[in-house]
C-alpha atoms as a PDB file:
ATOM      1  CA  UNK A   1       2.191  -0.783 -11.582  1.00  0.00           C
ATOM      2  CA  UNK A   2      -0.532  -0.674  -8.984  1.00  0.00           C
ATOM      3  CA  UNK A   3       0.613   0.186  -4.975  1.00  0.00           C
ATOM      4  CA  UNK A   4      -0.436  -2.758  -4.100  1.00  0.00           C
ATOM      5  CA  UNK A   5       1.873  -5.367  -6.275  1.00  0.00           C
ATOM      6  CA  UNK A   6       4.420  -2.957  -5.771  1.00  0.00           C
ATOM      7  CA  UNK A   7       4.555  -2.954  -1.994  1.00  0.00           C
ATOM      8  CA  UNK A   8       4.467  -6.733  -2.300  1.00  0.00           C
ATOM      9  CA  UNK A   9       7.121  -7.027  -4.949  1.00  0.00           C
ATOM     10  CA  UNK A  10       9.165  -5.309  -1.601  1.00  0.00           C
ATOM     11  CA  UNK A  11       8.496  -8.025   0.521  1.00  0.00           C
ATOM     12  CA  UNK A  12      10.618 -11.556   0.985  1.00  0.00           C
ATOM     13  CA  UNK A  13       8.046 -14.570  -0.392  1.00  0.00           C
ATOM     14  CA  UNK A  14       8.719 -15.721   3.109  1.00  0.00           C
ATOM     15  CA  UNK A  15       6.504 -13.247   4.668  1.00  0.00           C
ATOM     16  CA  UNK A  16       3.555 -13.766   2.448  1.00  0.00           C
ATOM     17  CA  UNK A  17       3.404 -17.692   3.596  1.00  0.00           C
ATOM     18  CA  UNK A  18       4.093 -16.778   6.673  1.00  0.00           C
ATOM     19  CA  UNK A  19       2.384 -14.966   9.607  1.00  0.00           C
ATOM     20  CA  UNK A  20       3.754 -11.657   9.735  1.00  0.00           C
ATOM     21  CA  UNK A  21       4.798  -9.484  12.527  1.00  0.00           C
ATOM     22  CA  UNK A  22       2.656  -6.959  13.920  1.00  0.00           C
ATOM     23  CA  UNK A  23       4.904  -3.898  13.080  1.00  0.00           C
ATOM     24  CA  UNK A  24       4.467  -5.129   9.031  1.00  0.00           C
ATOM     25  CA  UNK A  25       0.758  -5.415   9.040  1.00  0.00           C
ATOM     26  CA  UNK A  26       1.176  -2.114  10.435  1.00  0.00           C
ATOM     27  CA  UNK A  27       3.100  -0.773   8.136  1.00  0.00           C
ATOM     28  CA  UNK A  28       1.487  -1.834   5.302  1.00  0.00           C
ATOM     29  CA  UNK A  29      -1.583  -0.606   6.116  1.00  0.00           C
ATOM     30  CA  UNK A  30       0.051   2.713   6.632  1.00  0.00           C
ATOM     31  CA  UNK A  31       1.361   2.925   3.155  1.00  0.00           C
ATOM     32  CA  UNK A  32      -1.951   1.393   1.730  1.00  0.00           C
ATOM     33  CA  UNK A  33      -3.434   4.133   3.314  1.00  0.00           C
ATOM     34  CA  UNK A  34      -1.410   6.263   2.566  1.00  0.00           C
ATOM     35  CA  UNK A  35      -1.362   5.526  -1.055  1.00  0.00           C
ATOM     36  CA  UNK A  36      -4.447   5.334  -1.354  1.00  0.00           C
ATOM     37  CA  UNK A  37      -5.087   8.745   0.045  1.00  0.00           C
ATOM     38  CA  UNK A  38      -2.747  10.311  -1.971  1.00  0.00           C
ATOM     39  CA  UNK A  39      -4.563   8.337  -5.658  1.00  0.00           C
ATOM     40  CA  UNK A  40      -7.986   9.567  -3.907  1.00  0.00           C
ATOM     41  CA  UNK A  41      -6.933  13.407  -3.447  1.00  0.00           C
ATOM     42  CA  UNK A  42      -5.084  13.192  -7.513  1.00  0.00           C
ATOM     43  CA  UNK A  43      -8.599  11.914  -8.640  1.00  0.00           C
ATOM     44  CA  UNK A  44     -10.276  14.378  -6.535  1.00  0.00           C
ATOM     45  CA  UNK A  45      -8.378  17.679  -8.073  1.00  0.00           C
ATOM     46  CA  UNK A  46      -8.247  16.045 -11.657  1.00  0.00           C
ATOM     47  CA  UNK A  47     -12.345  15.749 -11.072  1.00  0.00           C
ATOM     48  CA  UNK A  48     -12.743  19.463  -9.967  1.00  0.00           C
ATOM     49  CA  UNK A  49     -10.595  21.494 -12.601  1.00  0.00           C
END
């Protein structure tokens, strides 16, 4: 499963057809971030060995 459907599988259908609040734009982009860091690093030390 991909970070991204799973962070959205997290979050009530009411907040993706509505505006959300700052503090969970914020905090996805944290953990998209975050994710993402983490897959780019994994590829990164898979790449060098």
């Amino acid at each position: 499963m991909n970070l991204m459907n799973y962070i959205l599988s997290l979050l009530p259908i009411t907040t993706t057809l509505s505006v959300p609040e700052p503090s969970t734009i914020i905090g996805l982009g944290i953990l998209t971030t975050f994710g993402l860091g983490t897959g780019f690093k994994r590829k990164l030390s898979k790449a060098n060995k």
